[in-house]
Protein backbone atom coordinates (compact mmCIF):
# COMPACT_ATOMS: atom_id res chain seq x y z
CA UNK A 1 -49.11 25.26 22.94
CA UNK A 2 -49.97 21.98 24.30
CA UNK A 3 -47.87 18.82 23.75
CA UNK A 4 -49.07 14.76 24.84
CA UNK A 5 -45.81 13.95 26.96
CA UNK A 6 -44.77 10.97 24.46
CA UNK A 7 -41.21 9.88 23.66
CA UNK A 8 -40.95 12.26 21.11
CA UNK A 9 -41.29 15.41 23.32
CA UNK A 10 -39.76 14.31 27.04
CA UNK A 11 -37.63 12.01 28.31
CA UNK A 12 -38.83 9.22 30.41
CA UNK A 13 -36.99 7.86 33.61
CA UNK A 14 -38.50 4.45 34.46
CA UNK A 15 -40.83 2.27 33.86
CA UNK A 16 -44.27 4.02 32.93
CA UNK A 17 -47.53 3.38 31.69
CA UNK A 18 -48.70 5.01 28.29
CA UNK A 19 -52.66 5.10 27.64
CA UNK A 20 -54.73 6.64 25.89
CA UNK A 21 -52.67 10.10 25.69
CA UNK A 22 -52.04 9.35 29.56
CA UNK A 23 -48.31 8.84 30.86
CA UNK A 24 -48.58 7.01 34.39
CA UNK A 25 -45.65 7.97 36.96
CA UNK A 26 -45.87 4.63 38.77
CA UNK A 27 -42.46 3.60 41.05
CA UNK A 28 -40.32 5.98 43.38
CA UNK A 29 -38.41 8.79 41.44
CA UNK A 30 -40.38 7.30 37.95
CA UNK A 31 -39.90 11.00 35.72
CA UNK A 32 -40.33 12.83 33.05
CA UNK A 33 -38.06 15.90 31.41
CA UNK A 34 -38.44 18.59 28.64
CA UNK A 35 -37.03 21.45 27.63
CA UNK A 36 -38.28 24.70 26.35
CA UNK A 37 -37.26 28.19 25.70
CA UNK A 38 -40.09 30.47 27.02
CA UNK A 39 -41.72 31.99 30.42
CA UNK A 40 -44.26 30.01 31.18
CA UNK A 41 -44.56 25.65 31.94
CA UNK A 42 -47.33 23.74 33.29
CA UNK A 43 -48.79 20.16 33.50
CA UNK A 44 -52.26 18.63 32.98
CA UNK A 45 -52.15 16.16 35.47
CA UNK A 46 -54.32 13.43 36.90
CA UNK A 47 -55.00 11.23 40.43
CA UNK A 48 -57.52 9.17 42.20
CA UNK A 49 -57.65 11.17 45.60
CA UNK A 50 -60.96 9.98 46.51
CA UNK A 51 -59.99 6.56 46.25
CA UNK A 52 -57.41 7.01 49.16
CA UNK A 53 -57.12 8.84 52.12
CA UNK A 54 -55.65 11.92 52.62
CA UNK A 55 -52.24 10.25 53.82
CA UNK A 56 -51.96 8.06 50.68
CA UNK A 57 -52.26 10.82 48.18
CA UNK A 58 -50.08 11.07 45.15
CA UNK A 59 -47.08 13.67 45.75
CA UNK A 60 -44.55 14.50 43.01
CA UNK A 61 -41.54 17.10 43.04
CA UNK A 62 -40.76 19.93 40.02
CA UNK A 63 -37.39 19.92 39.10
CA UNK A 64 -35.47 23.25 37.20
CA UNK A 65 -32.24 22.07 35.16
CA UNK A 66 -29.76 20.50 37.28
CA UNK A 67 -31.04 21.71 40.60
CA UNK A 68 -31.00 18.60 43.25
CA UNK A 69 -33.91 20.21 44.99
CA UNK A 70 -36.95 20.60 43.58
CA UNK A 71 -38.57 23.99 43.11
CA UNK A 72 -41.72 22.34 44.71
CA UNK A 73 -43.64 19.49 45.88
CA UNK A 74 -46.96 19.18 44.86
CA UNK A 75 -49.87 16.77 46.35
CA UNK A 76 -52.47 15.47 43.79
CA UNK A 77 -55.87 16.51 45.25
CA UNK A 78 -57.95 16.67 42.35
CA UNK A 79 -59.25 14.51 39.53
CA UNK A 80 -57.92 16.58 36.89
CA UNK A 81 -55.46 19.70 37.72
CA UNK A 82 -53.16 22.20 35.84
CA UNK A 83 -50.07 22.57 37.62
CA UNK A 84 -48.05 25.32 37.63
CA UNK A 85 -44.06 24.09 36.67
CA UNK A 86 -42.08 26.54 35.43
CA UNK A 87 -42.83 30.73 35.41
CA UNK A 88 -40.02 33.95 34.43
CA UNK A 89 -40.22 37.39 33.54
CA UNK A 90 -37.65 36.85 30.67
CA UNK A 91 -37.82 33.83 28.22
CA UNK A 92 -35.26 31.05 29.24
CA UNK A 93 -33.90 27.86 28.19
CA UNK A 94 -34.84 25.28 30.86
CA UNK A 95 -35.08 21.90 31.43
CA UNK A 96 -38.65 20.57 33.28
CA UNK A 97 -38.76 17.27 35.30
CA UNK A 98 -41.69 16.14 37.22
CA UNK A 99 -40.61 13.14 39.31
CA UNK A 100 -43.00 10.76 41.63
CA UNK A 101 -42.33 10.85 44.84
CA UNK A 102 -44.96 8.52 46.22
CA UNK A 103 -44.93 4.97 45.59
CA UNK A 104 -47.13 3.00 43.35
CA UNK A 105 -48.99 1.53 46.10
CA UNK A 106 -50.37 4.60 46.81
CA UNK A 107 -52.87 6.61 44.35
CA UNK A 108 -52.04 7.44 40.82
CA UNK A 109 -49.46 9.66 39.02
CA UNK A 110 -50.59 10.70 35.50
CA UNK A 111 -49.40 13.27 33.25
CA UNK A 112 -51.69 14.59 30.42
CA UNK A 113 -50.57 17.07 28.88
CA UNK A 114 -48.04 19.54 29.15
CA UNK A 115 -48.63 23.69 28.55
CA UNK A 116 -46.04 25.86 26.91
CA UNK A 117 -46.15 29.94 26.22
CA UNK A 118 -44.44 28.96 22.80
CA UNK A 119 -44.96 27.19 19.66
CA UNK A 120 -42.58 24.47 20.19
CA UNK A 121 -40.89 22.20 22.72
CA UNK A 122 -36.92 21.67 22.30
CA UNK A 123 -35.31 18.10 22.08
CA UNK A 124 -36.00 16.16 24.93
CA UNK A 125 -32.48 15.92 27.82
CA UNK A 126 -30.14 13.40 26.16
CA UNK A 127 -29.50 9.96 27.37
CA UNK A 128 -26.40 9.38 29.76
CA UNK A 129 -24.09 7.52 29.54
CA UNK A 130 -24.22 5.15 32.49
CA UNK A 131 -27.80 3.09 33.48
CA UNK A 132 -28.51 1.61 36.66
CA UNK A 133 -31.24 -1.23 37.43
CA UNK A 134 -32.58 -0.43 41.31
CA UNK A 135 -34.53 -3.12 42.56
CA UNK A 136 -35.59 -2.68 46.15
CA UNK A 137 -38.62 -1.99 49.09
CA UNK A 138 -39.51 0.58 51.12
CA UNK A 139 -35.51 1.64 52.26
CA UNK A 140 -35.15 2.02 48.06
CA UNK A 141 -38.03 4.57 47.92
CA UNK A 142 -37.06 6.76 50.49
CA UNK A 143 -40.16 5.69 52.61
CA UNK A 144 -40.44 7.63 56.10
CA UNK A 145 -37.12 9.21 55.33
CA UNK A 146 -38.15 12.72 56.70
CA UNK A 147 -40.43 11.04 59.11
CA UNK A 148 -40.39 10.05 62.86
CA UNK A 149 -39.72 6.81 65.02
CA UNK A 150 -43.05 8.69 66.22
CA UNK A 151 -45.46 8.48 63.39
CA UNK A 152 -48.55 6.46 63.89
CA UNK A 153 -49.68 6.89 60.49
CA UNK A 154 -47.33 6.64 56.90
CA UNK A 155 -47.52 9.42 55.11
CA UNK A 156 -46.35 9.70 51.12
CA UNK A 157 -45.98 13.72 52.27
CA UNK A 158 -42.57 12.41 54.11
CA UNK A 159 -41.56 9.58 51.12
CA UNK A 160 -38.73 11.57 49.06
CA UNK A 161 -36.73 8.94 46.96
CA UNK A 162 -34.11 12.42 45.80
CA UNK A 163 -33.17 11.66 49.96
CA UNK A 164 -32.85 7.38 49.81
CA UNK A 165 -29.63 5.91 48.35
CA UNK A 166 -31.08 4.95 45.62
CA UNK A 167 -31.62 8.04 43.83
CA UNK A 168 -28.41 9.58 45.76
CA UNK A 169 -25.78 6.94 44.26
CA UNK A 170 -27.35 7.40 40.68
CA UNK A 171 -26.78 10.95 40.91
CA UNK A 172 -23.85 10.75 42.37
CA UNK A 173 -22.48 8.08 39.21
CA UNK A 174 -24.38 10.63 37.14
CA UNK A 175 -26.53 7.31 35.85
CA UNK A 176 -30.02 7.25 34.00
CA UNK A 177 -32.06 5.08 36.45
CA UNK A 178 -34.79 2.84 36.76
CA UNK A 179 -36.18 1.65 40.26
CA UNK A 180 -38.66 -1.12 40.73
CA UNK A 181 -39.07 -1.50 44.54
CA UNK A 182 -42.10 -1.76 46.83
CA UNK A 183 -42.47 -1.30 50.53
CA UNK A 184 -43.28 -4.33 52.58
CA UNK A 185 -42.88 -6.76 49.75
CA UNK A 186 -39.62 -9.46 49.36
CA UNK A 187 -38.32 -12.48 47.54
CA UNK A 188 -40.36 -15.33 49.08
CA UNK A 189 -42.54 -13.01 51.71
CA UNK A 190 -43.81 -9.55 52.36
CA UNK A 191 -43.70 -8.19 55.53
CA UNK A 192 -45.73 -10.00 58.05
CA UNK A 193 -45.44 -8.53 61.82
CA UNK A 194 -45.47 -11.17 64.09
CA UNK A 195 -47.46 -13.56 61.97
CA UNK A 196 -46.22 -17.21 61.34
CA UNK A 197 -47.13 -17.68 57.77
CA UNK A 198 -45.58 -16.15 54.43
CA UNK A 199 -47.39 -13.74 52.23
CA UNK A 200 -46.04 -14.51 48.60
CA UNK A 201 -49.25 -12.54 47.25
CA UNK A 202 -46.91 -9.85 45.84
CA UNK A 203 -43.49 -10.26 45.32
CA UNK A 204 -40.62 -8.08 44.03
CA UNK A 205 -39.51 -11.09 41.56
CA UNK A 206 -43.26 -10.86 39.75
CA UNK A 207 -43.73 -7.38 39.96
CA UNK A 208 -40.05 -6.84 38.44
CA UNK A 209 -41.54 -8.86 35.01
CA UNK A 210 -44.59 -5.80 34.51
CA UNK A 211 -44.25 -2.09 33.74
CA UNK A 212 -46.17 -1.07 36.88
CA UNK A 213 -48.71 -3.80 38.00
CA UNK A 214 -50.26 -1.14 41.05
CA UNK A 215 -51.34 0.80 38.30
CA UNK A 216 -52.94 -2.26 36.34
CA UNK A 217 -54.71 -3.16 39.50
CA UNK A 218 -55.80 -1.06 41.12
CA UNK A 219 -56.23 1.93 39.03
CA UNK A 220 -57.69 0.12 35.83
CA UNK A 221 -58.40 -2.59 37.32
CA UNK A 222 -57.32 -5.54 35.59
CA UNK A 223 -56.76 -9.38 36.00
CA UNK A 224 -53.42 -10.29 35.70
CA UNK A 225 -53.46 -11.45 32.53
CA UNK A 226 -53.97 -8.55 30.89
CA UNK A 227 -51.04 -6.34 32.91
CA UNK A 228 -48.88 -4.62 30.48
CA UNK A 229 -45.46 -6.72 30.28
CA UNK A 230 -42.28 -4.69 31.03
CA UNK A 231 -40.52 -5.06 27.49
CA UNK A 232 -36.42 -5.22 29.39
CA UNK A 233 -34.59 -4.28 26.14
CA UNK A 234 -36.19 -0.67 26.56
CA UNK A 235 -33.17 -0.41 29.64
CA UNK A 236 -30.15 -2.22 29.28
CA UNK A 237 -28.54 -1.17 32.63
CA UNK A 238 -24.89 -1.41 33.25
CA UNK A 239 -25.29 -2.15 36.94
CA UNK A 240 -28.31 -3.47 39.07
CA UNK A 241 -28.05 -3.46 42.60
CA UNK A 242 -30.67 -5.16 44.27
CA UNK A 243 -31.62 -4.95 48.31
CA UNK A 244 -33.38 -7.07 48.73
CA UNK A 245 -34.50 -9.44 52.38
CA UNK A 246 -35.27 -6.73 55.13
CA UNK A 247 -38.94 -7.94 54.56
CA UNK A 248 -38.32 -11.89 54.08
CA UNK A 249 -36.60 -11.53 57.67
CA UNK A 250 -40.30 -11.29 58.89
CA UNK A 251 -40.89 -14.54 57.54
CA UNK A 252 -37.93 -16.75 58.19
CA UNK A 253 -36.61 -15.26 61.37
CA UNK A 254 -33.78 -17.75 62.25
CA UNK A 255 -35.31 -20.84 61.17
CA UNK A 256 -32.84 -22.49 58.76
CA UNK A 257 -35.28 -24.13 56.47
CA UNK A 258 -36.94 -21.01 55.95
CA UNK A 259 -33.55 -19.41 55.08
CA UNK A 260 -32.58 -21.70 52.65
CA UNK A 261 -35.75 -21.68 50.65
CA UNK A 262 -34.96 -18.11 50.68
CA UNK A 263 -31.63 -18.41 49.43
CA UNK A 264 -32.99 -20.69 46.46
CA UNK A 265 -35.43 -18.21 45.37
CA UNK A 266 -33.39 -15.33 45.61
CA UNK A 267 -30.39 -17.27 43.19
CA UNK A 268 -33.08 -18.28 40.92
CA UNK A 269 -34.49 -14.07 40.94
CA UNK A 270 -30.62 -13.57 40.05
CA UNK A 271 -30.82 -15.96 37.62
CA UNK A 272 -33.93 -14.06 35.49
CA UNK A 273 -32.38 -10.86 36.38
CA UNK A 274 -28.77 -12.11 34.74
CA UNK A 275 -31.20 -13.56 31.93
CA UNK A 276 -32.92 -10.50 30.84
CA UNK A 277 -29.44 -8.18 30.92
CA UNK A 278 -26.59 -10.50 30.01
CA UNK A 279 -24.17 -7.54 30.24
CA UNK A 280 -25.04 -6.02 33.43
CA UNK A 281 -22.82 -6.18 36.78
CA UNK A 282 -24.90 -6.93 39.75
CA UNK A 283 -24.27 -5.80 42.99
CA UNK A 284 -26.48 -7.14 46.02
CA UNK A 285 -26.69 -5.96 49.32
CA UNK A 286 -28.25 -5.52 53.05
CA UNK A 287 -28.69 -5.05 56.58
CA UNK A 288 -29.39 -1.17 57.44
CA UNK A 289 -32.74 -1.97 59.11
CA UNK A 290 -32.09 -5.89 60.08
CA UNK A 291 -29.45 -8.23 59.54
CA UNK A 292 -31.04 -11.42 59.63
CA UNK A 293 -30.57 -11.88 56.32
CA UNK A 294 -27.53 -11.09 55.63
CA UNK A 295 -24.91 -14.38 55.43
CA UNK A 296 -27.77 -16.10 53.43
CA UNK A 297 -27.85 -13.36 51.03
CA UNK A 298 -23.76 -13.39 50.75
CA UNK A 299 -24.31 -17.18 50.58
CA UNK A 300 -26.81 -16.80 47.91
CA UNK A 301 -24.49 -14.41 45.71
CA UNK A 302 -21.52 -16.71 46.32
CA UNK A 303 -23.28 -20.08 45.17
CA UNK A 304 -24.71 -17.95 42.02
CA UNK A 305 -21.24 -16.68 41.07
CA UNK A 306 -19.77 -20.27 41.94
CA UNK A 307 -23.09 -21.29 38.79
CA UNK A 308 -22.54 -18.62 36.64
CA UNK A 309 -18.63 -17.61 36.67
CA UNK A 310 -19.32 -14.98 33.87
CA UNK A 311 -21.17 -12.92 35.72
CA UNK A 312 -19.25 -10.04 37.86
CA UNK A 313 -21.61 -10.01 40.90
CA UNK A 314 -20.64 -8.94 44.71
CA UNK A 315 -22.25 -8.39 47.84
CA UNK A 316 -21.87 -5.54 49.62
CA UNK A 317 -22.69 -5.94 53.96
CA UNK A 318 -24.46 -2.48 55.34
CA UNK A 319 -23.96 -1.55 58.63
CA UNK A 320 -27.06 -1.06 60.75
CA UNK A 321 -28.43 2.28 61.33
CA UNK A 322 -27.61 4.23 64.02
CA UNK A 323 -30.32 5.52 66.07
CA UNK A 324 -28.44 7.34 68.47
CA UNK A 325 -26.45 9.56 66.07
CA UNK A 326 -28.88 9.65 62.84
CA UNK A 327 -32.00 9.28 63.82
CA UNK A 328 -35.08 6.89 63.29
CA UNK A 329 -38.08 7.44 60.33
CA UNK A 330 -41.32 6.38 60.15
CA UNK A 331 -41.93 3.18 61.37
CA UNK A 332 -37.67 2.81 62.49
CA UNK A 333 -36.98 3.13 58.49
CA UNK A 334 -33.55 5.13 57.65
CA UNK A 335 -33.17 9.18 58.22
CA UNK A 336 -31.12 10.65 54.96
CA UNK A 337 -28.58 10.53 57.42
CA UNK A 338 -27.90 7.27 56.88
CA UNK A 339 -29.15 7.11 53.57
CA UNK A 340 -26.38 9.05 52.79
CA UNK A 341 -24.06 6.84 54.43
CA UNK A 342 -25.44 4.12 53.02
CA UNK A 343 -25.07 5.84 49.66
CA UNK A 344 -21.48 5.96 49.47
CA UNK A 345 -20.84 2.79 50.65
CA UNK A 346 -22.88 1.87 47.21
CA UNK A 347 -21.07 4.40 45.25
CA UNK A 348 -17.74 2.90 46.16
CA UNK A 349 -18.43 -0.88 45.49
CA UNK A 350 -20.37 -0.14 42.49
CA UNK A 351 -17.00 2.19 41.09
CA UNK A 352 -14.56 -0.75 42.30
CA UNK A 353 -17.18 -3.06 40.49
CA UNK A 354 -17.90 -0.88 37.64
CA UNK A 355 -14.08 0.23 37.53
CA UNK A 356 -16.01 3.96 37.37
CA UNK A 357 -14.13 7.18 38.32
């Protein structure tokens, strides 16, 4: 049998685009899940590959039940292409999650239908009962992470979010999760090299207000105006952690004017962010790739608490990675090594915060 993948049949992990029968995987780790008791699983599923070279192709990982690794990893080279998800001798009870793996920059993610040797899916994997906000760049997708400091190129094939600590601490707080993160892109700048001038073209605090703006775009190619609004009561997180700055850096180096237009825009992102989830805990943080950034960012959290004395908010400093003993990724972003040490640092403020065994 075949079965659209609406809310009714899967569970959805993130913010996605639904159109025209079409589910759009757009941000790092962005998933679906269904179950099934039966042999046989697979997945109508749809890309631009010609659009993009081969090194910007979309890649997305199979998931089995609770297994951390994924069964495999699959690169989008076609159009239009059933993928095999899910095959046993025996009829079993499993549980099916196809999870992006490449960024939204990159080309597109889109799920179709899904295939089933039986008449009928089960329930869709229950809700849990913690929800974490993830709002990030490149270190919060997992970008480079099984890379090298020797890479010339970026390639999604070595972008695995499952290895960043992102997707590490939600697992590890056993949290639903929803990232919105971006490589290159920051509060007030992107990245810029050794340019002189900020690139506010496309921000994290405007892309954070759409379901998946890449995808609007590029992909269907559509003014701003008519982007499809992220509707924030759909996740109600109880923490958001945001890491935000590694990219600003480029911009305001050590220039203190630069830093404290910075710090105003990153209280007033807090500000929207506090605004849209009342409830939510918020726990910043930086400095694994650069630390120039990081007492305006614990200045910025302290003058919003000082504002706004019912919010619980904390920053958390992050030690810079250590090339020597963990290694370098593509283009000097974090190995898992320290993602994982990174990771529990996270884990341990946001239980202290959280007050989470």
């Amino acid at each position: 049998m075949n079965f659209l993948p609406t809310e009714d049949h899967v569970k959805v992990s993130g913010r996605t685009i639904y159109r025209d029968n079409v589910r759009y995987l757009g941000y790092s780790a962005t998933s679906i899940s269904f179950c099934f008791t039966g042999c046989k699983a697979q997945a109508v599923m749809i890309s631009d590959p010609a659009d993009w070279p081969e090194e910007q192709h979309a890649r997305v990982g199979i998931f089995v039940n609770d297994n951390p690794e994924p069964s495999k990893r699959i690169e989008l080279k076609e159009l239009r292409q059933t993928i095999d998800l899910y095959e046993a001798k025996t009829p079993e009870t499993v549980t099916i999650t196809i999870m992006k793996y490449s960024e939204p920059e990159y080309a597109i993610c889109g799920i179709e239908e899904l295939i089933i040797d039986t008449d009928t899916l089960l329930a869709p994997p229950a809700p849990k009962n913690r929800k974490i906000q993830i709002i990030g760049d490149s270190i919060t997708c997992g970008y480079g992470v099984e890379g090298s400091a020797s890479d010339l190129l970026h390639d999604t094939a070595v972008e695995n979010p499952t290895k960043s600590y992102s997707v590490k601490t939600a697992r590890a707080l056993d949290a639903d999760f929803e990232i919105v993160a971006w490589n290159g892109k920051g509060v007030i700048s992107a990245y810029i090299g050794e340019g002189d001038q900020a690139d506010d073209s496309w921000l994290v605090p405007m892309l954070y207000e759409y379901t998946d703006a890449g995808c609007c775009q590029q992909f269907f190619h559509e003014p701003p105006s008519m982007w499809e609004k992220w509707d924030h009561t759909r996740f109600e997180p109880d923490l958001i952690t945001v890491y935000l700055g590694t990219n600003d850096a480029s911009y305001t180096k050590n220039y203190p004017e630069r830093k404290k237009a910075f710090s105003l825009v990153y209280q007033g992102f807090l500000r929207n962010i506090h605004a849209k989830h009342p409830q939510a805990k918020i726990l910043c943080m930086l400095g694994t790739m650069d630390q120039t950034l990081c007492s305006t960012v614990q200045h910025a959290v302290k003058e919003f608490s000082k504002a706004n004395e019912d919010v619980s908010i904390k920053y958390l400093q992050l030690p810079l990675q250590d090339e020597e003993n963990d290694g370098i990724g593509t283009f000097w972003h974090p190995t898992e090594a320290t993602h994982e040490k990174t990771a529990q640092l996270v884990i341990a403020a946001a239980k202290k915060l959280m007050g989470w065994e």
